[in-house]
C-alpha atoms as a PDB file:
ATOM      1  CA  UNK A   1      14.940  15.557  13.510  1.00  0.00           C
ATOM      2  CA  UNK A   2      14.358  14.806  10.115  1.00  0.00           C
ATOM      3  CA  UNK A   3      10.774  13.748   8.739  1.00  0.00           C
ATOM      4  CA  UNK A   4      10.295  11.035   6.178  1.00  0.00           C
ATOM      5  CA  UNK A   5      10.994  12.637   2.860  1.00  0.00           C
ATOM      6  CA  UNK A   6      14.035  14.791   4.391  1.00  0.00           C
ATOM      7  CA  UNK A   7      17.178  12.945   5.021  1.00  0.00           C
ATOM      8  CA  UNK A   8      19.262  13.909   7.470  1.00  0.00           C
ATOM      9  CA  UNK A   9      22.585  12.387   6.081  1.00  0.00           C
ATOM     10  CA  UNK A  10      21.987   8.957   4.159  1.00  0.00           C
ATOM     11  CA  UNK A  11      18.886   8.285   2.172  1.00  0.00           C
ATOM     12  CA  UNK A  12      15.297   9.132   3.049  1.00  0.00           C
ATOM     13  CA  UNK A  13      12.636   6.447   4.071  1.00  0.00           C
ATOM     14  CA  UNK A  14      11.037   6.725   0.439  1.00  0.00           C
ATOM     15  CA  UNK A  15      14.101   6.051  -0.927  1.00  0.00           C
ATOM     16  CA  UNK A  16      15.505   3.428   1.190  1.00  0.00           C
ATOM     17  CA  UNK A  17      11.772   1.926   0.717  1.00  0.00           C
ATOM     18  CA  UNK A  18      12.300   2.093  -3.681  1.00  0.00           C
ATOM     19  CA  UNK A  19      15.646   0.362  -3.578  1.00  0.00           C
ATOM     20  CA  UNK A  20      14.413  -1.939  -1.438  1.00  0.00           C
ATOM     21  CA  UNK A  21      11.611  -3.058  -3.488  1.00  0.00           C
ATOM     22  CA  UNK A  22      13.733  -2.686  -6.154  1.00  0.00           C
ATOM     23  CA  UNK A  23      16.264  -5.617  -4.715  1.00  0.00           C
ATOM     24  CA  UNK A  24      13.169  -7.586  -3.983  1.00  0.00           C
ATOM     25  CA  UNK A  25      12.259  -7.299  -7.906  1.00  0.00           C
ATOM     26  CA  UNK A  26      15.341  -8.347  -9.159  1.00  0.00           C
ATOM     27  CA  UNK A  27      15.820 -11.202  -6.606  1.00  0.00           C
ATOM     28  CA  UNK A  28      12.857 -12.660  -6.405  1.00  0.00           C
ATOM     29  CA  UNK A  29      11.023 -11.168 -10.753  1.00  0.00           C
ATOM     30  CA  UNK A  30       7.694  -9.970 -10.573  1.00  0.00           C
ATOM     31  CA  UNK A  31       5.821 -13.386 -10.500  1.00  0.00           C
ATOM     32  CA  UNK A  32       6.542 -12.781  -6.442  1.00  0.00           C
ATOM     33  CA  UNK A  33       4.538  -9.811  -6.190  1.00  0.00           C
ATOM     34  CA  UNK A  34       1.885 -11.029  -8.499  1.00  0.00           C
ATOM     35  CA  UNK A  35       1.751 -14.802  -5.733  1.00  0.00           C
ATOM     36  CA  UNK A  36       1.698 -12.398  -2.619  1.00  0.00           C
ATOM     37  CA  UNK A  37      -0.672 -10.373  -3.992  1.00  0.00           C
ATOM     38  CA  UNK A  38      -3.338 -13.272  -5.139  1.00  0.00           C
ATOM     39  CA  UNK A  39      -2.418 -15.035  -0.913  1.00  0.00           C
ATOM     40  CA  UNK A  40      -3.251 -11.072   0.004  1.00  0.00           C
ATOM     41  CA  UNK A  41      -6.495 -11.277  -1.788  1.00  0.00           C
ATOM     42  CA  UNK A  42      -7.414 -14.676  -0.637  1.00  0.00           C
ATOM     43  CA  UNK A  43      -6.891 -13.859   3.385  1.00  0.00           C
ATOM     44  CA  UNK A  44      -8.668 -11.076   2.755  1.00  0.00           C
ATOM     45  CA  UNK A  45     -11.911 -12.872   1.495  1.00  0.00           C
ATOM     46  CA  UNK A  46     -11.496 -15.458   3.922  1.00  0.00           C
ATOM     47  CA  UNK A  47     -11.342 -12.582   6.760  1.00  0.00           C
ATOM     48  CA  UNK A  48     -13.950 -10.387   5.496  1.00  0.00           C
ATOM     49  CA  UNK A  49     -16.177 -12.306   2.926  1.00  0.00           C
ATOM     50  CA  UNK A  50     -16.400 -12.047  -0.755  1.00  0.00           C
ATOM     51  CA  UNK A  51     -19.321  -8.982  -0.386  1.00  0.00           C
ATOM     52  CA  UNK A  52     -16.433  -6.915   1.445  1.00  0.00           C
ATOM     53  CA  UNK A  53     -15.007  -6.452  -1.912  1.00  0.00           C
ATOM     54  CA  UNK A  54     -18.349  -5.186  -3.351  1.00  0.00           C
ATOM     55  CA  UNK A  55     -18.268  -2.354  -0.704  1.00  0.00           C
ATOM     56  CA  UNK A  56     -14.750  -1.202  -1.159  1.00  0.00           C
ATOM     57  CA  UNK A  57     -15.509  -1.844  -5.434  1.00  0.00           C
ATOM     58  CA  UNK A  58     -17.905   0.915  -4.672  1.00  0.00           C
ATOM     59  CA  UNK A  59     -15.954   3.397  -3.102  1.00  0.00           C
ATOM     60  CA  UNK A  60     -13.309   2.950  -5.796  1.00  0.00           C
ATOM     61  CA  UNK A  61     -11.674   6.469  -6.646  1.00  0.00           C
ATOM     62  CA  UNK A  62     -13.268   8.204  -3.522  1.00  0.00           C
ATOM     63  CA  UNK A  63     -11.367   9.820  -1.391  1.00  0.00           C
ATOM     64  CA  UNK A  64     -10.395   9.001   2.219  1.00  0.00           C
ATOM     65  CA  UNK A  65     -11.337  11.627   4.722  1.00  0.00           C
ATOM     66  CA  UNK A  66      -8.965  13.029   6.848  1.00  0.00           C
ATOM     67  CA  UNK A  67      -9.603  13.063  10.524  1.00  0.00           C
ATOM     68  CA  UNK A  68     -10.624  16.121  11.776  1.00  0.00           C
ATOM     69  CA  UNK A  69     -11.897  17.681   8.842  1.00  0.00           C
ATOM     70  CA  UNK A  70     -15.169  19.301   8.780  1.00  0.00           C
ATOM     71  CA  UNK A  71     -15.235  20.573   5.283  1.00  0.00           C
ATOM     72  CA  UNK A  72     -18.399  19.391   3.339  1.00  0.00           C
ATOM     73  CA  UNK A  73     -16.845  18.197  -0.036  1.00  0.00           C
END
């Protein structure tokens, strides 16, 4: 079974994910990323509230731990 970056005989997910987006770009320009991205942000305050973005401002560059780990970093 191939995993995600191995293909097995066509293209791999990361690939097929690029040309994709790629398609989407040249379809659609860039001004469609930049409206999806502002009606991302919006649902997002109206979910969480503005202050969410205060927390997640603060953890900016941090990162994410990985389940399991018991390291002390």
């Amino acid at each position: 079974m191939a995993t995600q970056d191995e293909p097995q005989g066509g293209m791999s997910v990361r690939e097929a994910g690029r040309r994709g987006g790629e398609r989407v770009k040249a379809k659609y320009g860039t001004e469609f990323y930049e409206e999806i991205g502002r009606k991302g942000g919006e649902a997002t305050k109206t979910k969480y509230g503005p202050s969410f973005y205060e927390v997640i401002g603060q953890k900016g560059g941090q990162k994410p731990k990985r389940k399991g780990d018991t390291s002390s970093s």
